[in-house]
Protein backbone atom coordinates (compact mmCIF):
# COMPACT_ATOMS: atom_id res chain seq x y z
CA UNK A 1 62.65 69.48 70.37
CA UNK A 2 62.26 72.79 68.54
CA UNK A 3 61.84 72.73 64.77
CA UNK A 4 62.03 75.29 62.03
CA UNK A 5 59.45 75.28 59.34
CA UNK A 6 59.67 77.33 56.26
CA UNK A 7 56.97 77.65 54.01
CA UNK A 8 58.33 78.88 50.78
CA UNK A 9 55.75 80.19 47.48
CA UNK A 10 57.17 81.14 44.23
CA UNK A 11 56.82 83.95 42.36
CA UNK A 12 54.17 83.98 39.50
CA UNK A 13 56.69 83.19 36.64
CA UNK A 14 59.04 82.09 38.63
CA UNK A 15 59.03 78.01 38.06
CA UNK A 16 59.34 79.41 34.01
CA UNK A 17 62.50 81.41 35.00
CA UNK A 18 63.75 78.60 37.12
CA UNK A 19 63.02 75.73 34.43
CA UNK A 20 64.87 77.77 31.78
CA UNK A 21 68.27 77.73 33.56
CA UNK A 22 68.53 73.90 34.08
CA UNK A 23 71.85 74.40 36.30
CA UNK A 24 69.10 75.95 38.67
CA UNK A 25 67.66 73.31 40.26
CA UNK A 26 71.37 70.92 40.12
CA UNK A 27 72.87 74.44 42.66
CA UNK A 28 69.45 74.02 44.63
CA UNK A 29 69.24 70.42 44.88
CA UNK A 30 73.18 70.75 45.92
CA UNK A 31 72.08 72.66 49.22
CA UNK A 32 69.11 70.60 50.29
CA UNK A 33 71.97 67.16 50.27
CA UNK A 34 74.32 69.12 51.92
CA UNK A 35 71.87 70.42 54.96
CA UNK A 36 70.24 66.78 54.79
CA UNK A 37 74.06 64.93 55.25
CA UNK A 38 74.84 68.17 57.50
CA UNK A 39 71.52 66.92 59.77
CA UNK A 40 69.95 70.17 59.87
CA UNK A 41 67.40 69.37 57.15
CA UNK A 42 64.63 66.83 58.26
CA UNK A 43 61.97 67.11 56.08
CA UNK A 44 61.89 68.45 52.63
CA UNK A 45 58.34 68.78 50.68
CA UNK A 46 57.43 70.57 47.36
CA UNK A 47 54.04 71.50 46.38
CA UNK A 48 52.33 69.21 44.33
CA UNK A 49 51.96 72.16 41.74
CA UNK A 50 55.25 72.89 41.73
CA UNK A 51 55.46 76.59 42.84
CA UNK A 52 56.34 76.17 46.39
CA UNK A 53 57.92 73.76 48.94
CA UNK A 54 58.31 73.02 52.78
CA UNK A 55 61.29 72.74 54.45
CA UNK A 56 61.69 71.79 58.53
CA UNK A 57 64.94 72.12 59.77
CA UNK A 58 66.31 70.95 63.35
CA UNK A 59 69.34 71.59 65.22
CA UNK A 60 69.97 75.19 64.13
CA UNK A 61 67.80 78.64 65.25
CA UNK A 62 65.09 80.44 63.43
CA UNK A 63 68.24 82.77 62.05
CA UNK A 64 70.14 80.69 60.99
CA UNK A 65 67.39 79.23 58.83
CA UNK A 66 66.47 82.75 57.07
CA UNK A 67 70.30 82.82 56.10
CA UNK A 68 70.03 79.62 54.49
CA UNK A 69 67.04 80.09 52.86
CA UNK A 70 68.41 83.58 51.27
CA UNK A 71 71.43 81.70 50.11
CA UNK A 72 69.64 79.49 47.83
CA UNK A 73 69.42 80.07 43.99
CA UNK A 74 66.33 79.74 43.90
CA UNK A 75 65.82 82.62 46.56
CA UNK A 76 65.23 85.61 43.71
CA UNK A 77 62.13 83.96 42.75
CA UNK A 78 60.39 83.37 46.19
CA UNK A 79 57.24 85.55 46.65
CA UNK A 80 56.30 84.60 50.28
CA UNK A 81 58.48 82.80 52.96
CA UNK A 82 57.22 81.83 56.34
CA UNK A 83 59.06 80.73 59.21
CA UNK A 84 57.60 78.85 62.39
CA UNK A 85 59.27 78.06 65.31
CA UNK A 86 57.72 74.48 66.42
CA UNK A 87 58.34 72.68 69.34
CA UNK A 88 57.90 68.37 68.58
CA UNK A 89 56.11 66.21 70.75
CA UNK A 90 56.52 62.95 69.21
């Protein structure tokens, strides 16, 4: 079963600029339900220090999961995003 993993850092500043608009993280939060009731969201993880998170998807391709990842509000303020194409074994 193939997996997408995206490993997301923020910009230096950018939790400051994200904690200043606090309708922010309500339009982010709003995504991550919807791909987690849509199934394509399996595991969700953020950085214990706050300034980056995990996300593996399933049942979509490694494209598809770049144009969700852009789409996010929080996108602007992303530094570094990394996306690997795993393939589960139990």
């Amino acid at each position: 079963m193939t997996r997408i993993l995206v490993n997301i850092v923020l910009a230096e500043g950018g939790v400051e600029q994200i904690r200043s608009n606090p309708e922010l993280p309500k339009k982010e939060m709003e995504f991550v339900n919807q791909w987690k009731e849509e199934d394509i969201l399996e595991h969700f993880f953020i950085t214990a220090s706050k300034n980056g998170a995990v996300l593996i998807f399933q049942n979509i391709t490694g494209i598809k999961a770049k144009e969700l990842i852009e789409a996010l509000p929080y996108f602007p303020f992303m530094s570094k995003i990394d996306y690997l194409t795993l393939d589960k074994h139990f």
